[in-house]
C-alpha atoms as a PDB file:
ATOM      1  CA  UNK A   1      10.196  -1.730  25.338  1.00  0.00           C
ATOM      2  CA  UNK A   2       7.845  -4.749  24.460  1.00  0.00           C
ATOM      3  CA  UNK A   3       9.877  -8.406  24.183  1.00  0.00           C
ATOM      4  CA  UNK A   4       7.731 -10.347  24.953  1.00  0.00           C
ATOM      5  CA  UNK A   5       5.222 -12.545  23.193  1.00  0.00           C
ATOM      6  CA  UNK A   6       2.818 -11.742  20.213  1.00  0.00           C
ATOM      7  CA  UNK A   7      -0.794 -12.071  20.883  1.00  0.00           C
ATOM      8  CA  UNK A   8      -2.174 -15.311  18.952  1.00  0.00           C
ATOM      9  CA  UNK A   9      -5.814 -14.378  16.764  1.00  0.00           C
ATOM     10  CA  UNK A  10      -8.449 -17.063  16.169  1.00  0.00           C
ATOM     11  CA  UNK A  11     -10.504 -17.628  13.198  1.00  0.00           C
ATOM     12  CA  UNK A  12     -13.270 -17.152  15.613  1.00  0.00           C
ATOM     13  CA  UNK A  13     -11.990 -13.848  17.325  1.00  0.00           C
ATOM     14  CA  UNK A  14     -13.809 -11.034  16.094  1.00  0.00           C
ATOM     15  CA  UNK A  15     -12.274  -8.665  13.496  1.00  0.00           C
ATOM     16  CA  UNK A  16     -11.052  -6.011  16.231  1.00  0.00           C
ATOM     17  CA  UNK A  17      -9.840  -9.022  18.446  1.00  0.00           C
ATOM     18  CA  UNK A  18      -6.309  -7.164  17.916  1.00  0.00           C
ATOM     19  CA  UNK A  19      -4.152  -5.718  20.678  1.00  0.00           C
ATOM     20  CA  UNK A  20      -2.666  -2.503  21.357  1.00  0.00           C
ATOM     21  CA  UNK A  21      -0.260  -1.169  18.657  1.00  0.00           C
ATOM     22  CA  UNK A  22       1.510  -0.211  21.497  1.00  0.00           C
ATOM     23  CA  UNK A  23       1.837  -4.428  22.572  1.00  0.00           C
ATOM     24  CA  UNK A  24       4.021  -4.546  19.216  1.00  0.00           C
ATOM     25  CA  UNK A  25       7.274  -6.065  19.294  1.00  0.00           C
ATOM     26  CA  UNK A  26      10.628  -4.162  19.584  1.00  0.00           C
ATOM     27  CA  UNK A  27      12.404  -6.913  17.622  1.00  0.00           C
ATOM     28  CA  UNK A  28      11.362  -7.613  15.007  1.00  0.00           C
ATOM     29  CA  UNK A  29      10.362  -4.241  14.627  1.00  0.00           C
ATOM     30  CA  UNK A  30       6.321  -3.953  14.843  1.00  0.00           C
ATOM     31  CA  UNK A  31       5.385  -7.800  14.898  1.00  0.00           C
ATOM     32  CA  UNK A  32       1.814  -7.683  17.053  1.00  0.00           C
ATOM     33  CA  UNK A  33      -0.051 -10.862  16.637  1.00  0.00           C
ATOM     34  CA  UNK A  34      -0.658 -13.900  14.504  1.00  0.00           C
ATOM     35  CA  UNK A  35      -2.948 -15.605  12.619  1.00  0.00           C
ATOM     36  CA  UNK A  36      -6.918 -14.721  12.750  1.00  0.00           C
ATOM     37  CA  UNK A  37      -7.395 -14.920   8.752  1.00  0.00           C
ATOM     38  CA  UNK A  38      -7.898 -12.825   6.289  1.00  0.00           C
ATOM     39  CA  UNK A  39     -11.590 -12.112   6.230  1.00  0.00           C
ATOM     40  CA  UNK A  40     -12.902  -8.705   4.461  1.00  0.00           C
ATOM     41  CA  UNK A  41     -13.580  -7.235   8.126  1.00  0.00           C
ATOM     42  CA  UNK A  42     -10.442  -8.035   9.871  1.00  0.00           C
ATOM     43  CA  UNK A  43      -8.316  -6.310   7.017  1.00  0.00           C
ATOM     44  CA  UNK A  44     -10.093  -3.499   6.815  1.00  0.00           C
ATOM     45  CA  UNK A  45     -10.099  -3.131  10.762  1.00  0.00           C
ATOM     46  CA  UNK A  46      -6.422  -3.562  10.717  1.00  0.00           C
ATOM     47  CA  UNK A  47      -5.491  -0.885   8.327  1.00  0.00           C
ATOM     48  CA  UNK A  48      -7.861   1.754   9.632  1.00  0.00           C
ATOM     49  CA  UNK A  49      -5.551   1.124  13.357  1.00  0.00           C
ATOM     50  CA  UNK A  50      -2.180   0.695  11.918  1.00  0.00           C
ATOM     51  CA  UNK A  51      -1.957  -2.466  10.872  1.00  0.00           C
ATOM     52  CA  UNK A  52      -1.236  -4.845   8.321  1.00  0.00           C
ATOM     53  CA  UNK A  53      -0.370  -8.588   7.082  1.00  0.00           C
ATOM     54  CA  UNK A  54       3.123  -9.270   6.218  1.00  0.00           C
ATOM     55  CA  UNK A  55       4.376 -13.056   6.070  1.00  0.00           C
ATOM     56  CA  UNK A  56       5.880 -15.841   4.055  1.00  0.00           C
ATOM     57  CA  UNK A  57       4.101 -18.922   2.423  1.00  0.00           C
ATOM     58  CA  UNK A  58       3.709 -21.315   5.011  1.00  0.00           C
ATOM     59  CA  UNK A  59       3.442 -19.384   7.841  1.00  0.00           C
ATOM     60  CA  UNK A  60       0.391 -18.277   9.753  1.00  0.00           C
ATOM     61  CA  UNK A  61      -0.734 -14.682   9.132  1.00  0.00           C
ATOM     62  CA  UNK A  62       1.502 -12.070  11.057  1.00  0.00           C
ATOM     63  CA  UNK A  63       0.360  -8.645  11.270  1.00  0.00           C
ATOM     64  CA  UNK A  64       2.892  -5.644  11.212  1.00  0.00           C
ATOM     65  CA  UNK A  65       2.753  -2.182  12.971  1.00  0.00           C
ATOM     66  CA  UNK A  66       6.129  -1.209  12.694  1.00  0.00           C
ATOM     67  CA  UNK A  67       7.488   2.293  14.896  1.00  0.00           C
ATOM     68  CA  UNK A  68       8.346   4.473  13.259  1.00  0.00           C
ATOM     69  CA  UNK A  69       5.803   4.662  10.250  1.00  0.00           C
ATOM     70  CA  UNK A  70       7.078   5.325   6.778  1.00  0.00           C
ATOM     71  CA  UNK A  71       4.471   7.793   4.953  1.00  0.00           C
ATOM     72  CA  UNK A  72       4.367  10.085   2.149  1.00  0.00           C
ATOM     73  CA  UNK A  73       2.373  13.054   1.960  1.00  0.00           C
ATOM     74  CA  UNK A  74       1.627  13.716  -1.686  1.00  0.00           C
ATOM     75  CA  UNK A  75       3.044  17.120  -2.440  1.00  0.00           C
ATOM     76  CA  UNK A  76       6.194  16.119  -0.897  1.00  0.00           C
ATOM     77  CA  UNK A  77       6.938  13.287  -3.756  1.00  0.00           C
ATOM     78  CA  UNK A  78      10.516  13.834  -4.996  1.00  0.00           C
ATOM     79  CA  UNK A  79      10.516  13.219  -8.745  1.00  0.00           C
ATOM     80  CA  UNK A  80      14.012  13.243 -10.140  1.00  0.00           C
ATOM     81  CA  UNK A  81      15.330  15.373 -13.380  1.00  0.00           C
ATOM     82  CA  UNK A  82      15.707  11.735 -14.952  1.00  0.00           C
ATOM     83  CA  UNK A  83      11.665  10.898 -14.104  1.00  0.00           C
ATOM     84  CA  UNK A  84      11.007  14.257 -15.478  1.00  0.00           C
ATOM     85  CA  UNK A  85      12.676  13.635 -18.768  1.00  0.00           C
ATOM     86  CA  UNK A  86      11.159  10.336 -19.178  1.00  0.00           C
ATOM     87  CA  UNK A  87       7.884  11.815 -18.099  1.00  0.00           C
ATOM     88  CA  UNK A  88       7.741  14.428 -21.009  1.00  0.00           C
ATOM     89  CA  UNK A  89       8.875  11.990 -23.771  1.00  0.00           C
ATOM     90  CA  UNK A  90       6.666   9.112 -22.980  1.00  0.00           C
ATOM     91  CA  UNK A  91       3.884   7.279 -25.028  1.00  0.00           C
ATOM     92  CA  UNK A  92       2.309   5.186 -21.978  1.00  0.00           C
ATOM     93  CA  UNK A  93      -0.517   5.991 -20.006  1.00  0.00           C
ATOM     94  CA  UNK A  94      -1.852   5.720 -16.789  1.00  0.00           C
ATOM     95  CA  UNK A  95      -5.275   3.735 -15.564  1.00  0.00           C
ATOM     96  CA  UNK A  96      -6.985   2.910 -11.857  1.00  0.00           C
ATOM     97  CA  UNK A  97      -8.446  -0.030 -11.768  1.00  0.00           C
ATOM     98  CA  UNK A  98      -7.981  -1.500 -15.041  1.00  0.00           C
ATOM     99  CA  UNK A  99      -6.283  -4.961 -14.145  1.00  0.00           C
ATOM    100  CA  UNK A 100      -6.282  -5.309 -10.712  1.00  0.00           C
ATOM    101  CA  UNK A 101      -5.461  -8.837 -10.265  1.00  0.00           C
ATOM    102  CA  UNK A 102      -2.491  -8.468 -12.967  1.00  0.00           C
ATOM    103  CA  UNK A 103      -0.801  -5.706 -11.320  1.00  0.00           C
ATOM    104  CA  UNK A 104      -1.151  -7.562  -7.560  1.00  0.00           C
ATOM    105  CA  UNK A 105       0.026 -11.322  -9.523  1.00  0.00           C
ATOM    106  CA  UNK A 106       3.154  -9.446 -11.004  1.00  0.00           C
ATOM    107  CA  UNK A 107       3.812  -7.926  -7.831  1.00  0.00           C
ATOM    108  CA  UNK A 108       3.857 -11.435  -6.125  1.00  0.00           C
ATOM    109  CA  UNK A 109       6.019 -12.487  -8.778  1.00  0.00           C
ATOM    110  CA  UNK A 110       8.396  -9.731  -8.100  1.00  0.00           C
ATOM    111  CA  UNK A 111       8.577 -10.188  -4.108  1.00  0.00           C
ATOM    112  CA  UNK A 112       9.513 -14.029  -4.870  1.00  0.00           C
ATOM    113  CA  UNK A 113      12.380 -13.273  -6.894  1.00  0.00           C
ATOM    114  CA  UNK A 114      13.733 -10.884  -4.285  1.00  0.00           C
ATOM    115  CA  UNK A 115      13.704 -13.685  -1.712  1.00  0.00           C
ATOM    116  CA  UNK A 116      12.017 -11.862   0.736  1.00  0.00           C
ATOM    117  CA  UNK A 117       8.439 -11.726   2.010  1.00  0.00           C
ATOM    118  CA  UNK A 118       5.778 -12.298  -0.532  1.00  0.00           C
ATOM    119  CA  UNK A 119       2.666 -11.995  -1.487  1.00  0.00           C
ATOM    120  CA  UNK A 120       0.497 -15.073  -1.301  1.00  0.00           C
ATOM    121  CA  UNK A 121      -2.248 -16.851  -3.013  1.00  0.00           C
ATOM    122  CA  UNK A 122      -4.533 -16.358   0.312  1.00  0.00           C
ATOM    123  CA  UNK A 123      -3.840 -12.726   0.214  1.00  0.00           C
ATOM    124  CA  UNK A 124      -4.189 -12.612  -3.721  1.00  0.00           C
ATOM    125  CA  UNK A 125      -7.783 -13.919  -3.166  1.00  0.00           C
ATOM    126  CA  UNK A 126      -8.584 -11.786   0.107  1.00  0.00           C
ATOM    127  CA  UNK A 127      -7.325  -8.491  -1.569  1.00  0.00           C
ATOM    128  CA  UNK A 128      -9.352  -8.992  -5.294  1.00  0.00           C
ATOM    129  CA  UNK A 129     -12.294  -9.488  -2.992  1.00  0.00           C
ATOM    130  CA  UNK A 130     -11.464  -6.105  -1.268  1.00  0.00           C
ATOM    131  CA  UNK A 131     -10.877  -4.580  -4.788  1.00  0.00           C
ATOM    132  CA  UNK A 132     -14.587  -5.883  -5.252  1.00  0.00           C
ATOM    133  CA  UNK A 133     -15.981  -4.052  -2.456  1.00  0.00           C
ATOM    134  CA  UNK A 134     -14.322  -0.916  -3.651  1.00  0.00           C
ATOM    135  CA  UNK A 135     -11.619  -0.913  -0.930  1.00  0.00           C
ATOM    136  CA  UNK A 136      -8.280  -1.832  -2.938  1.00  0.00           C
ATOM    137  CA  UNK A 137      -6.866  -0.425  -5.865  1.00  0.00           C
ATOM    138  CA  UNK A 138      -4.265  -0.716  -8.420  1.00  0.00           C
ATOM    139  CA  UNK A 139      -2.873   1.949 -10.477  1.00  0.00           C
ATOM    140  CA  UNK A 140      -1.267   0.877 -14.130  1.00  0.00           C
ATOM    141  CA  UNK A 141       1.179   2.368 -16.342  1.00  0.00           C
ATOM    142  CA  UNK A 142       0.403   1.079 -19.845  1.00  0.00           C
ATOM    143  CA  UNK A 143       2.721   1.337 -23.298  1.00  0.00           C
ATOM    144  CA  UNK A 144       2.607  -0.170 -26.012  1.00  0.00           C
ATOM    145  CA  UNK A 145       3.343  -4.011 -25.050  1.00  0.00           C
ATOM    146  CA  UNK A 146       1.279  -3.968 -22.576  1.00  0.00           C
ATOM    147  CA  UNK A 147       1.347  -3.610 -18.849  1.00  0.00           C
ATOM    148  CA  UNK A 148       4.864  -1.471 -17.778  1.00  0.00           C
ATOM    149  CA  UNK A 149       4.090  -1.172 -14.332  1.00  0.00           C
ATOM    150  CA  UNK A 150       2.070  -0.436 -11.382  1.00  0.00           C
ATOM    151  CA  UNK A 151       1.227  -0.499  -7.721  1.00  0.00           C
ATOM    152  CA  UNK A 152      -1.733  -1.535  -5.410  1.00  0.00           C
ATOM    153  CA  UNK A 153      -3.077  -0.544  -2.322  1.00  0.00           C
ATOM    154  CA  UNK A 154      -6.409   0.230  -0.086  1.00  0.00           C
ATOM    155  CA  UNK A 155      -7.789   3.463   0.802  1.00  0.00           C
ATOM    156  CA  UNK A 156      -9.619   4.130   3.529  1.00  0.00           C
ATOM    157  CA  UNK A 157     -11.281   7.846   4.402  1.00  0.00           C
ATOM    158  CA  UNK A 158      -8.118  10.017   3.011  1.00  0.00           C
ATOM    159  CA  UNK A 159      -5.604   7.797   3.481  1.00  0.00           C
ATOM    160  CA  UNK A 160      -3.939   5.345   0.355  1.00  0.00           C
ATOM    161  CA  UNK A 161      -2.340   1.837   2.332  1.00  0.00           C
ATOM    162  CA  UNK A 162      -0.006   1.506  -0.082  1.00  0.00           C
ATOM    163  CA  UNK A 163       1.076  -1.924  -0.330  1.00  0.00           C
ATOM    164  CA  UNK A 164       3.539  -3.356  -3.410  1.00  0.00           C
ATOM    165  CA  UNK A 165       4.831  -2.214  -6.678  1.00  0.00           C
ATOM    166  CA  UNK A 166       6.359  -3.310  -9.646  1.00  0.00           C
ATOM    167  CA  UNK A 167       7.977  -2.349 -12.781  1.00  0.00           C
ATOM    168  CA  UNK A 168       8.396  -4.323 -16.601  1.00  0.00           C
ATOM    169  CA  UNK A 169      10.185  -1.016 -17.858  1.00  0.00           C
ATOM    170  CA  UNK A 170      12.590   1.035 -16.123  1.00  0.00           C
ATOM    171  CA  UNK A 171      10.716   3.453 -13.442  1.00  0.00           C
ATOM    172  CA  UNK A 172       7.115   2.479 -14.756  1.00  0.00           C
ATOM    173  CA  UNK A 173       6.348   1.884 -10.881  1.00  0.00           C
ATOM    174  CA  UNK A 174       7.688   5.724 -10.172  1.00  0.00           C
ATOM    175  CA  UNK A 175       5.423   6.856 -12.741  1.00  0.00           C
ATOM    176  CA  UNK A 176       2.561   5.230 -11.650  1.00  0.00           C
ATOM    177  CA  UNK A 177       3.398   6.828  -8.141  1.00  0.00           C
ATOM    178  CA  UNK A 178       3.502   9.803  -9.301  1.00  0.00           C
ATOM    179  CA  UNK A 179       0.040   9.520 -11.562  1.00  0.00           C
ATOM    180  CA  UNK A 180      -1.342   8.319  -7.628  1.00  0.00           C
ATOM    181  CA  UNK A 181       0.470  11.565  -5.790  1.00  0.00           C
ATOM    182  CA  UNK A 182      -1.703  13.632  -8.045  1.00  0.00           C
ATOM    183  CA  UNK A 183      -4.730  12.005  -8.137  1.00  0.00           C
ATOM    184  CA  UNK A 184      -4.410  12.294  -4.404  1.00  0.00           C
ATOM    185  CA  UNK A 185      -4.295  15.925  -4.138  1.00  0.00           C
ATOM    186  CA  UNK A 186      -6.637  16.146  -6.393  1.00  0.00           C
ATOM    187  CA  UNK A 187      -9.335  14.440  -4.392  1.00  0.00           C
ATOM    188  CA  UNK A 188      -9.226  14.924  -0.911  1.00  0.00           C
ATOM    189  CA  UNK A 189      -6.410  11.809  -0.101  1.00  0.00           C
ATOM    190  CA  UNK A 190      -3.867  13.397   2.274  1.00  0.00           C
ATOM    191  CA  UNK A 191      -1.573  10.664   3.168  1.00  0.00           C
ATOM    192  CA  UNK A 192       0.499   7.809   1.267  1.00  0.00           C
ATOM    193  CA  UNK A 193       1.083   5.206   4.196  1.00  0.00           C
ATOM    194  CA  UNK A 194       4.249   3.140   2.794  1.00  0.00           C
ATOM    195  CA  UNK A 195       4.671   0.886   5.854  1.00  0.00           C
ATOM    196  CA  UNK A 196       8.349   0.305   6.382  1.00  0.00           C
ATOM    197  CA  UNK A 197      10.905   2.849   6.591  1.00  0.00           C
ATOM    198  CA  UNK A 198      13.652   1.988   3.244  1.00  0.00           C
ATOM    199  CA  UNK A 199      16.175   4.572   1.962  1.00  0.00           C
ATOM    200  CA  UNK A 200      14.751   4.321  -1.534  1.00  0.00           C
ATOM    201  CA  UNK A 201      11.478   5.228   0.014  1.00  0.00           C
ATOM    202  CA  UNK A 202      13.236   8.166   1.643  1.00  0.00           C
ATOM    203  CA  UNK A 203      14.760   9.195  -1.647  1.00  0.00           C
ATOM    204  CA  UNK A 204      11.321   9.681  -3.443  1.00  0.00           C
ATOM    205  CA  UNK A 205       9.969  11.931  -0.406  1.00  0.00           C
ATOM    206  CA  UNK A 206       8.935  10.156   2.244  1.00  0.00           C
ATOM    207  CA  UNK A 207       9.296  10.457   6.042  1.00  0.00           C
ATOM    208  CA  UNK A 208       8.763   8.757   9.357  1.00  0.00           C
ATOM    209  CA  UNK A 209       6.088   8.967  11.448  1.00  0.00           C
ATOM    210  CA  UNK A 210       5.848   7.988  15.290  1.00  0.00           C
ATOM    211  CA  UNK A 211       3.449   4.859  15.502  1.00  0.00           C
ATOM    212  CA  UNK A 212       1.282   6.782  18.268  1.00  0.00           C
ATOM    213  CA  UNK A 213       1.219   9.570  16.008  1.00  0.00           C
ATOM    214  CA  UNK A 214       0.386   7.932  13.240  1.00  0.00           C
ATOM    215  CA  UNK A 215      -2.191   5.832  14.775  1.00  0.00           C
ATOM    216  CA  UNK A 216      -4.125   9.209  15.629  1.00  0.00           C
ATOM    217  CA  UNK A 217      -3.994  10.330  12.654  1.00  0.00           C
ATOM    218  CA  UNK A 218      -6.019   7.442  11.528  1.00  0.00           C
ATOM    219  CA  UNK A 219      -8.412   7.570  13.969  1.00  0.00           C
ATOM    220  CA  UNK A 220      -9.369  11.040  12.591  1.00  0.00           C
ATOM    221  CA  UNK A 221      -8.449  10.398   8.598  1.00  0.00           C
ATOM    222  CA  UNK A 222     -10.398   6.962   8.358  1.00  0.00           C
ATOM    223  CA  UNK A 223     -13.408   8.270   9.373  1.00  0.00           C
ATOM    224  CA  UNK A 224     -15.667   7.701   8.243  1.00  0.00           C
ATOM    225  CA  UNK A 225     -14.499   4.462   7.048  1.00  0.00           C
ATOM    226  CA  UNK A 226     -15.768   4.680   3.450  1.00  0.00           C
ATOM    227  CA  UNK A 227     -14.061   3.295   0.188  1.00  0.00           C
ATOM    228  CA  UNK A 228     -12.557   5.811  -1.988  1.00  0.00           C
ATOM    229  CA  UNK A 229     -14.568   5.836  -5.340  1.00  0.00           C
ATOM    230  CA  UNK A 230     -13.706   9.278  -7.225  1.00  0.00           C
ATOM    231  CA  UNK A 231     -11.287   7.052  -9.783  1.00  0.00           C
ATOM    232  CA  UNK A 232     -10.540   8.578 -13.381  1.00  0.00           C
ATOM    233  CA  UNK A 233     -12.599   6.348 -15.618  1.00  0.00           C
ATOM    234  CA  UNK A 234     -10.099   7.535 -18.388  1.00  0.00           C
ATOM    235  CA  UNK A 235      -6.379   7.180 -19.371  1.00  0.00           C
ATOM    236  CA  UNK A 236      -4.306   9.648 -18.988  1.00  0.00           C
ATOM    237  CA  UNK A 237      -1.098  10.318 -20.468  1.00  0.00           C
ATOM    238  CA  UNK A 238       1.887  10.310 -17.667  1.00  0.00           C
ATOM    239  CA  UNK A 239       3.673  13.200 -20.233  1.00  0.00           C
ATOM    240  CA  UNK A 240       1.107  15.399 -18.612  1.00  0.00           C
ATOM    241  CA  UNK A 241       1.737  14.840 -14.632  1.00  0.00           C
ATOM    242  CA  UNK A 242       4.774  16.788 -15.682  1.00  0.00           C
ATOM    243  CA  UNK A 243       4.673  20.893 -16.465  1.00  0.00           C
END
């Protein structure tokens, strides 16, 4: 069991200047190094091993592989009877890529009203520049005043790094998970990676995976590491994710 210190990352280091997963804290739970910037390369280095940034305003950049791993694999998504309901009856629709830096901005908004870690302004500017490149993405539930909900994440190979989500009206944020869970099986993207194990995450359908495990399986799934760019160009009504 690892308590001892975090490894510190330089501006200078080089983007796989990261240690072992296996160097990552027991307490707190995954906590592997600090600092090092959020450049394009180092990101996208860090999610295809496990990794990924996690801190509060203020502090320097902390990077998280927690053990176990909380992931979803698509098919597996638990939509309730209630979901289903609101499914069929709904108006809004869902669209990828449509307002990326809206749906990231409002989940910001949301983390800093729970109190807990947020999403900053550095890592508002570092992820619109991966959404850029073709890495990150958000998916959007729309109605009719506007923007109801959505999520945001990177995907690497056939993996989806999910990262935050938010919802304006009730369960817009499931219902843009589910529109993803679909699209996923419908392309080729095997695994949801949700990060931290939560019993509301566990309600929906997700599990745990071992960090070693998991870690393997992205040496295999991220390769090769190219952006994900079969994206419905259209909206599509969430009444028909639903049979």
């Amino acid at each position: 069991m690892n308590r001892g210190r975090i490894a510190w990352l330089s501006e200078n280091d080089p983007p796989d200047a990261f240690p072992p997963v296996e160097n990552a804290l027991v307490e707190p739970d995954g906590l592997l190094a600090a600092g090092g910037g959020l450049s394009e390369e180092r990101l996208l280095t860090a999610y295809i091993h496990g990794i990924f940034p996690w801190y509060d305003e203020g502090q320097p950049v902390l990077w998280w592989s927690p053990n176990p791993r909380c992931v979803l694999w698509p098919d597996q998504l638990h939509v309730s009877r209630r979901l289903r309901q609101q499914l069929r009856k709904s108006d809004a629709e869902l669209r990828f890529n449509s307002a990326f830096g809206q749906v990231i901005r409002e989940c910001a908004g949301k983390r800093r009203s729970e109190q807990g870690t947020w999403i900053t302004a550095e890592m508002i500017d570092a992820y619109q520049q991966l959404h850029g490149s073709g890495w990150a993405h958000s998916i959007e539930v729309w109605d009719q005043d506007g923007l109801a909900g959505g999520l945001y994440g990177l995907c690497v190979g056939s993996v989806f790094f999910g990262e935050s989500m938010f919802s304006v009206k009730p369960n817009a944020s499931k219902m843009a998970l589910v529109g993803l869970t679909q699209h996923m099986q419908a392309s080729g993207i095997d695994l949801l990676d949700c990060q931290m194990v939560s019993r509301h995450l566990l309600t929906l359908g997700a599990t745990t995976m071992p960090r070693a495990e998991f870690a393997a399986y992205l040496a295999s799934a991220c390769q090769p590491p190219v952006p994900h760019s079969a994206w419905p160009d259209e909206p599509v009504p969430v009444r028909l994710f639903i049979a």
